[in-house]
C-alpha atoms as a PDB file:
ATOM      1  CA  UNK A   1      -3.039  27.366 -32.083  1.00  0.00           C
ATOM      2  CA  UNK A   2      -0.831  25.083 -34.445  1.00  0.00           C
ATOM      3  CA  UNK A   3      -1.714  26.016 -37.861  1.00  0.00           C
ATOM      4  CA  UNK A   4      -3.277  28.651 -39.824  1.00  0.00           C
ATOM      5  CA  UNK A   5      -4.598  27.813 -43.090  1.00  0.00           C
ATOM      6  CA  UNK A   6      -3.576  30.828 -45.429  1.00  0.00           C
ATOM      7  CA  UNK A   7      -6.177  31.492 -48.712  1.00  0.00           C
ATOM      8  CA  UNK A   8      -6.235  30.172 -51.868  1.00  0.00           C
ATOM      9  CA  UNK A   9      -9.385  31.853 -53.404  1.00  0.00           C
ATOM     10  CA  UNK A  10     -10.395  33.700 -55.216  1.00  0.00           C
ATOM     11  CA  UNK A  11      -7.573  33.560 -57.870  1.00  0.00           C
ATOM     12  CA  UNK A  12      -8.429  36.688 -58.828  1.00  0.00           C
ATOM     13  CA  UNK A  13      -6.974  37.993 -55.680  1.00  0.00           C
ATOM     14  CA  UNK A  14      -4.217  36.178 -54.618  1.00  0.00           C
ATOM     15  CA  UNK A  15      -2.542  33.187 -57.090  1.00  0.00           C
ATOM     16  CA  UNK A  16       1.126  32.030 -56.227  1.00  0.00           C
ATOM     17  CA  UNK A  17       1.683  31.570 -60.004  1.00  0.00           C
ATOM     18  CA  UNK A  18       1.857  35.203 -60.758  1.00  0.00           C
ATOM     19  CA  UNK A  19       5.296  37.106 -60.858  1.00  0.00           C
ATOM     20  CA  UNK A  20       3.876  40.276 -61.710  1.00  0.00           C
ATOM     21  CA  UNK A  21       1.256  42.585 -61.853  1.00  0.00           C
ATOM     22  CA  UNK A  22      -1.926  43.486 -59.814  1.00  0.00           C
ATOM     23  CA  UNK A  23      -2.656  40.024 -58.311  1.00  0.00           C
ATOM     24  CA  UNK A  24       1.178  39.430 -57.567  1.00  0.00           C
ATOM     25  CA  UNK A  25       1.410  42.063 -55.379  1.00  0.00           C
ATOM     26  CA  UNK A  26      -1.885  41.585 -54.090  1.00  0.00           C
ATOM     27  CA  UNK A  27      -0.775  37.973 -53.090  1.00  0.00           C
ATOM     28  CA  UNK A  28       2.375  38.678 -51.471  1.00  0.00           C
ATOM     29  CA  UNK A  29       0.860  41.786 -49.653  1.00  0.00           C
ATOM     30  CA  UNK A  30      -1.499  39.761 -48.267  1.00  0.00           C
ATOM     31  CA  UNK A  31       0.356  36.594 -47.196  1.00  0.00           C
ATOM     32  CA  UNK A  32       2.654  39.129 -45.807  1.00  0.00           C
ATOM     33  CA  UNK A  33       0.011  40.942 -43.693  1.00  0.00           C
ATOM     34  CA  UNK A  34      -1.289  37.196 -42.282  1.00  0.00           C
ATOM     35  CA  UNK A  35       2.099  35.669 -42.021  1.00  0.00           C
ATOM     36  CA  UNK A  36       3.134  38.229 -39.488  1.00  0.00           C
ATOM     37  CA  UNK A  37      -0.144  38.244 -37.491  1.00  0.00           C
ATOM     38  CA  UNK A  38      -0.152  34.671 -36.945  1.00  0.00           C
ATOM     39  CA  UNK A  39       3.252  34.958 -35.699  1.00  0.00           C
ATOM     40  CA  UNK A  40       2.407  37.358 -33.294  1.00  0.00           C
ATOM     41  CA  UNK A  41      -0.710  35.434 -32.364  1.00  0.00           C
ATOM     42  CA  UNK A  42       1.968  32.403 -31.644  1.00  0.00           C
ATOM     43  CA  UNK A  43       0.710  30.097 -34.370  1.00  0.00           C
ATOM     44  CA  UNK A  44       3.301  27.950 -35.386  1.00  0.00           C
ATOM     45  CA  UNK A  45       2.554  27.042 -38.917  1.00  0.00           C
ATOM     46  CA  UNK A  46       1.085  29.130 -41.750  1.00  0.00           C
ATOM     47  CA  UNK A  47      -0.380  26.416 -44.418  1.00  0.00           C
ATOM     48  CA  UNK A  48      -0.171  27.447 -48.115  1.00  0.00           C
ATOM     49  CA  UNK A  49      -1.248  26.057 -51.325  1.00  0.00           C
ATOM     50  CA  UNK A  50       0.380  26.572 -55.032  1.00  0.00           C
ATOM     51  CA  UNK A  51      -2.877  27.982 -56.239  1.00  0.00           C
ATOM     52  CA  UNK A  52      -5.369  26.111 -58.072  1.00  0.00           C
ATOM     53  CA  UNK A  53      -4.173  24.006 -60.995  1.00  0.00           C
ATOM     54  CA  UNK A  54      -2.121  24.550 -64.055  1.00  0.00           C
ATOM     55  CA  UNK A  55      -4.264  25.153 -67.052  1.00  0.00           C
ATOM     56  CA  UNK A  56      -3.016  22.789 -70.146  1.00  0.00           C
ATOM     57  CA  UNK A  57      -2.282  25.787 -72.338  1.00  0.00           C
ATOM     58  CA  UNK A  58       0.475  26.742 -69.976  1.00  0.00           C
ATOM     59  CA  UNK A  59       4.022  25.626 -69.066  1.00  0.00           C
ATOM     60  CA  UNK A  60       4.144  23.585 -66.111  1.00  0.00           C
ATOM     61  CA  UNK A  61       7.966  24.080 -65.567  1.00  0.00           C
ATOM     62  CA  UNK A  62       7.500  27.761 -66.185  1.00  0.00           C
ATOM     63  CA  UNK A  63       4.721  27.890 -63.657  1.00  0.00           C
ATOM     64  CA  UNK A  64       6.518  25.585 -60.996  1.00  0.00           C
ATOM     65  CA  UNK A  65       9.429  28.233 -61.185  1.00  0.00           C
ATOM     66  CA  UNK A  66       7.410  31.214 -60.178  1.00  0.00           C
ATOM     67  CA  UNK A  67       5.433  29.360 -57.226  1.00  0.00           C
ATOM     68  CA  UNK A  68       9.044  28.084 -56.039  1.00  0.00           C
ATOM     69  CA  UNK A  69      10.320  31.709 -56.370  1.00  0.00           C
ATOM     70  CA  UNK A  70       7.063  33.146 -54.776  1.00  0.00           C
ATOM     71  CA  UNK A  71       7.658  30.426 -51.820  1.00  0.00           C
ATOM     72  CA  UNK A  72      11.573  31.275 -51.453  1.00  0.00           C
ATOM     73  CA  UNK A  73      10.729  35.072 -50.512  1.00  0.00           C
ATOM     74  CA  UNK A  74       7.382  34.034 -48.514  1.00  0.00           C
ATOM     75  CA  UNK A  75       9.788  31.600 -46.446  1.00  0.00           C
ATOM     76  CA  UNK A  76      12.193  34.479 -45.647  1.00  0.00           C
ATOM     77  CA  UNK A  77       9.467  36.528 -44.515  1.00  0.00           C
ATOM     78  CA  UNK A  78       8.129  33.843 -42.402  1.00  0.00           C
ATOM     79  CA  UNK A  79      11.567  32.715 -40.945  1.00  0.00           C
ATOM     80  CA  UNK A  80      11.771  36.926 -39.676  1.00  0.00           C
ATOM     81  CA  UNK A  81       8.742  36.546 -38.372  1.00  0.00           C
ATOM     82  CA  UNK A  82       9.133  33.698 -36.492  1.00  0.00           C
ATOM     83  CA  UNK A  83       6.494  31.467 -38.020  1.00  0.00           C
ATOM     84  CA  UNK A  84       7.330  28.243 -40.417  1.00  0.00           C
ATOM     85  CA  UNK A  85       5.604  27.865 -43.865  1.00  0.00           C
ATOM     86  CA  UNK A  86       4.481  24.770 -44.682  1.00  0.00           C
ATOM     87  CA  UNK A  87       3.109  23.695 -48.206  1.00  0.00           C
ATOM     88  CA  UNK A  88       0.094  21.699 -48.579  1.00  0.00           C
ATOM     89  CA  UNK A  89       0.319  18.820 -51.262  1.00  0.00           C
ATOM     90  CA  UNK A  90      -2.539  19.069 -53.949  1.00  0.00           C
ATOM     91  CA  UNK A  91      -4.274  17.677 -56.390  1.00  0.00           C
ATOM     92  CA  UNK A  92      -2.447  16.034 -59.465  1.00  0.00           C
ATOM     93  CA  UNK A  93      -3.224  19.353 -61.801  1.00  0.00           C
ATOM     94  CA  UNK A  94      -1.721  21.783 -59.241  1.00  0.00           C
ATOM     95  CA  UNK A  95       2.380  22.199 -58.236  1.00  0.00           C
ATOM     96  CA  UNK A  96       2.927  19.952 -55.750  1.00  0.00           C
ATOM     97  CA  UNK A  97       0.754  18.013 -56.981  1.00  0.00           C
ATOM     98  CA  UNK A  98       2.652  14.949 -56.650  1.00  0.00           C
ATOM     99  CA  UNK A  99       5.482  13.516 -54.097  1.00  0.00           C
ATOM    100  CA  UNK A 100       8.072  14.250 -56.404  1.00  0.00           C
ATOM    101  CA  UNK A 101       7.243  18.452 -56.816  1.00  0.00           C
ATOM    102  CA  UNK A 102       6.924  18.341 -53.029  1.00  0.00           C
ATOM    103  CA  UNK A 103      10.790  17.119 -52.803  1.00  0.00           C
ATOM    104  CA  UNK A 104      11.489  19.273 -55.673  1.00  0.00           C
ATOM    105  CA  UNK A 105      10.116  22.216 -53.349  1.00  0.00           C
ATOM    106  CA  UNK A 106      11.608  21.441 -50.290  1.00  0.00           C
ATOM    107  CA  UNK A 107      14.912  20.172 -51.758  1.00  0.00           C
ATOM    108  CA  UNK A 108      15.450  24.141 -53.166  1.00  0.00           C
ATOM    109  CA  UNK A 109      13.550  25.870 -50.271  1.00  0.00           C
ATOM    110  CA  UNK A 110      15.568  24.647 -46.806  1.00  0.00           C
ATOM    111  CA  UNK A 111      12.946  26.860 -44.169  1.00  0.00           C
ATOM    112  CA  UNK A 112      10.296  24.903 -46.419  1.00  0.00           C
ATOM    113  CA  UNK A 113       7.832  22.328 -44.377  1.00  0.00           C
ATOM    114  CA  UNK A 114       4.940  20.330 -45.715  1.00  0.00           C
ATOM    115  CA  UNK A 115       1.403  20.221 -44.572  1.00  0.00           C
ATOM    116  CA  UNK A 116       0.390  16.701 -45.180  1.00  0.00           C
ATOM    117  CA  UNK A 117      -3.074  15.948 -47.023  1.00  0.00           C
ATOM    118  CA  UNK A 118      -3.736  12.390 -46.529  1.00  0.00           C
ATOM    119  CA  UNK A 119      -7.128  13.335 -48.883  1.00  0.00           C
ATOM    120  CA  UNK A 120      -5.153  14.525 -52.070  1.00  0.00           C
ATOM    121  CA  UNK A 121      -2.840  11.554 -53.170  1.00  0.00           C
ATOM    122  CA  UNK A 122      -5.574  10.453 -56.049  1.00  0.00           C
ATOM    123  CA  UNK A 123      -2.131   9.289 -58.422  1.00  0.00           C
ATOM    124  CA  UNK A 124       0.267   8.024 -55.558  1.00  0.00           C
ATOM    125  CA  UNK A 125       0.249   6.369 -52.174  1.00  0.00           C
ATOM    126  CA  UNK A 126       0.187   8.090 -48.403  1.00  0.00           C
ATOM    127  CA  UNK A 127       2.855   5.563 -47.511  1.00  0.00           C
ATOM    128  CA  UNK A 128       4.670   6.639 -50.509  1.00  0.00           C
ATOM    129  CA  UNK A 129       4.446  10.183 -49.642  1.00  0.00           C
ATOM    130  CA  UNK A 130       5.527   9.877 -46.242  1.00  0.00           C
ATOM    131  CA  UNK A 131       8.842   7.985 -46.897  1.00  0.00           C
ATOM    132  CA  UNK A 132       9.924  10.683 -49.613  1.00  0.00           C
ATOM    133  CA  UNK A 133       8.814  13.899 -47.554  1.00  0.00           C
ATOM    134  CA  UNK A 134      10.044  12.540 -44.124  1.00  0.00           C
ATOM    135  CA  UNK A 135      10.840  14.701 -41.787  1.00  0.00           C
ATOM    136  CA  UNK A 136       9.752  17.727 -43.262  1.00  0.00           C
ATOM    137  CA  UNK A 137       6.341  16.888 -42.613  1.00  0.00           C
ATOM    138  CA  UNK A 138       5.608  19.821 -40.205  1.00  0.00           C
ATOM    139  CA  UNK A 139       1.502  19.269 -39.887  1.00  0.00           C
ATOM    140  CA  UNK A 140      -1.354  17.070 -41.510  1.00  0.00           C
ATOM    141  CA  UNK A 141      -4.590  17.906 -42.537  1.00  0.00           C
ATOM    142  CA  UNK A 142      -6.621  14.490 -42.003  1.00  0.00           C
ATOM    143  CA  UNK A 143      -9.920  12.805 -43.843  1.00  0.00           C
ATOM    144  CA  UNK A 144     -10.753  10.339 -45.479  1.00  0.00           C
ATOM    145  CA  UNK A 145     -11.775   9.396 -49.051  1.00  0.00           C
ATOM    146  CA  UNK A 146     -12.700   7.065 -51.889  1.00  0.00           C
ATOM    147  CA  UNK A 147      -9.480   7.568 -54.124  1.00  0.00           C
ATOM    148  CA  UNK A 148     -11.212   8.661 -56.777  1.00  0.00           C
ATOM    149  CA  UNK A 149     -11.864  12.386 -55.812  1.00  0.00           C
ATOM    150  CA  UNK A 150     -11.385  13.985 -52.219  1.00  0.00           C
ATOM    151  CA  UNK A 151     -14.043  13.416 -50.106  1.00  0.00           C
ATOM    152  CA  UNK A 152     -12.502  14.726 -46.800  1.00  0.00           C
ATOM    153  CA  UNK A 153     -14.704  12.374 -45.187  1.00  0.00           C
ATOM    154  CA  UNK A 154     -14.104  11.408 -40.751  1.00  0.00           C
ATOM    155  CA  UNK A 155     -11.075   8.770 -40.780  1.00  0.00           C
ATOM    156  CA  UNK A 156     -12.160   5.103 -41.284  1.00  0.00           C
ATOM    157  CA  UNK A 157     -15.097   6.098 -43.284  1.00  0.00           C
ATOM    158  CA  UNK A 158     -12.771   6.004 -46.564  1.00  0.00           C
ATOM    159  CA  UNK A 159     -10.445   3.457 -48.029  1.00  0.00           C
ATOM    160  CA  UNK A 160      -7.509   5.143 -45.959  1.00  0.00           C
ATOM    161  CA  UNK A 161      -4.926   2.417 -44.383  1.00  0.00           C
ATOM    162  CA  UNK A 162      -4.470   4.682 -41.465  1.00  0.00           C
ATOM    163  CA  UNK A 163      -2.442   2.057 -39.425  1.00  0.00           C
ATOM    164  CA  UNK A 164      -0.370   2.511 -42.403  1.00  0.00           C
ATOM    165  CA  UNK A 165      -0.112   5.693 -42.581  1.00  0.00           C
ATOM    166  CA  UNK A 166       0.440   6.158 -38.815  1.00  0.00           C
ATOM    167  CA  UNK A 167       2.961   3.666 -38.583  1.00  0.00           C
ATOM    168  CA  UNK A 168       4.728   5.231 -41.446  1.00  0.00           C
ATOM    169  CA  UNK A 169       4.787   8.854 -39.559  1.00  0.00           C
ATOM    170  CA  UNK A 170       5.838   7.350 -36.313  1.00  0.00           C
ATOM    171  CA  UNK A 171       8.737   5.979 -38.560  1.00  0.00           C
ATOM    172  CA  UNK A 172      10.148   9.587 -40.050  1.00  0.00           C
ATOM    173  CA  UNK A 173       9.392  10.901 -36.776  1.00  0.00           C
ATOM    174  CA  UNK A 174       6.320  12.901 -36.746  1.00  0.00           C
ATOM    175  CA  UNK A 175       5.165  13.506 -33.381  1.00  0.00           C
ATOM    176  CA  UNK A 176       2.415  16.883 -34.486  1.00  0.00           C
ATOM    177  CA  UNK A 177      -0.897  17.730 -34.325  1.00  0.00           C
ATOM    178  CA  UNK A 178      -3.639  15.612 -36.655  1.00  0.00           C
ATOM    179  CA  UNK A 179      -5.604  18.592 -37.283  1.00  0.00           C
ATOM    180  CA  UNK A 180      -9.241  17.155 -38.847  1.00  0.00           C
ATOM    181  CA  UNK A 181     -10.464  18.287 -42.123  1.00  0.00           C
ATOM    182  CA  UNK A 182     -13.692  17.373 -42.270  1.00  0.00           C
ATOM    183  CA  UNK A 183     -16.911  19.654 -43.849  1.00  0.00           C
ATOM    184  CA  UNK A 184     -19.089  21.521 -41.169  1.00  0.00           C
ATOM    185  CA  UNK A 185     -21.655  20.699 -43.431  1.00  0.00           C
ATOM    186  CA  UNK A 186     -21.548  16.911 -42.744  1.00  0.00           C
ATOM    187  CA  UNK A 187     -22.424  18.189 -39.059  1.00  0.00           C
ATOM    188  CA  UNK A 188     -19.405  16.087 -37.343  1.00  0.00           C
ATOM    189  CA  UNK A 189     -19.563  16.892 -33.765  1.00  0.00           C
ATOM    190  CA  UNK A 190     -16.211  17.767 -31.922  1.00  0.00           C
ATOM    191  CA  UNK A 191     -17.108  14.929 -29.712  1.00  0.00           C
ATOM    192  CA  UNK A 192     -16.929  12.373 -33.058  1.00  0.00           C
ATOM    193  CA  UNK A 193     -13.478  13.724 -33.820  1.00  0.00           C
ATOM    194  CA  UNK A 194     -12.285  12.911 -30.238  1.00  0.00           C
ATOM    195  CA  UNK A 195     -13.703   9.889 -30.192  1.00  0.00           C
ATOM    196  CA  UNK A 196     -12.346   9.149 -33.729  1.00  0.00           C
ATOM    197  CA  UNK A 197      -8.651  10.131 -33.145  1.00  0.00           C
ATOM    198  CA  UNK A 198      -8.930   7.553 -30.146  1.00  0.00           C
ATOM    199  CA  UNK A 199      -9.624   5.071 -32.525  1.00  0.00           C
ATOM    200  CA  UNK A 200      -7.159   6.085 -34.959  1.00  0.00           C
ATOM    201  CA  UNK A 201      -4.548   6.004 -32.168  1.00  0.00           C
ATOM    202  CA  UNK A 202      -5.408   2.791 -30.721  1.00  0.00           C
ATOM    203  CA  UNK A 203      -5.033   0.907 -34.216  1.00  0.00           C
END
């Protein structure tokens, strides 16, 4: 398996912008406990988000620092383990929310990769993305959407350049797994995403 996707709800349990108390040690108990079973189940990549977004009442540089501190000691536990952490870009409201808190991220955490969500850039471009973050794109979570809101709709049913954005990755190097994100609910067959990534491939 590639990539494990570790959780993100309920905040109440585990919420990378705590430095203390009950849910803090919850949080890093738990990523603990999954980091080092996917490593022994060979997964290569343990996907992570910031937690949901910063509330407007709060700091954002204050909150930034903890999730980079939380992600400095998750890394080291992940590097002894043998598995690579790799941070999903969010939403505008959450850390890493845009290209620039990526870099910021992976500019002060070296063992650091980035789990690439072509569905979340709703204030800045894939191609944009891609040419800051570079190589330390590690693994990408495709779909498609309207660029208003994430939709995480099959690839080509959105407003997605994808030869763009392939053409960009082939450019920094990327040469991983396009692992599909798209709702179970929408009933996409694993026979649509095959013949979809043919498509996308063939662009």
């Amino acid at each position: 398996m590639n990539s494990i996707h570790l959780p993100f709800v309920p905040p109440s349990e585990v919420d990378l912008k705590q430095s203390y108390g009950e849910i803090y040690n919850n949080t890093i108990k738990i990523y603990t406990e999954l980091i080092k079973a996917s490593a022994n189940a060979g997964i290569k990549y343990a996907v992570i988000h910031s937690g949901l977004g910063v509330k407007p009442e709060q700091d954002r540089n204050e909150v930034y620092n903890i999730v980079c501190s939380n992600l400095k000691k998750l890394c080291e536990i992940s590097k002894e383990a043998g598995i690579k952490l790799a941070i999903e870009n969010l939403k505008p409201a959450a850390i890493g929310g845009t290209k620039e808190e990526i870099y910021s991220l992976i500019n002060e955490i070296d063992d650091l990769g980035v789990c690439f969500d072509t569905n979340h850039s709703l204030c800045q471009t894939n191609e944009d993305f891609i040419r800051l973050i570079k190589d330390r794109i590690v693994t990408l979570h495709v779909s498609d959407y309207d660029f208003v809101d994430e939709q995480h709709w099959l690839p080509l049913c959105g407003k997605i350049n994808w030869k763009s954005i392939i053409n960009e990755l082939k450019k920094v190097g990327y040469d991983g797994i396009f692992t599909y994100e798209v709702p179970s609910k929408d009933s996409v067959t694993v026979a649509e995403i095959k013949e979809n990534y043919i498509k996308l491939m063939n662009l």
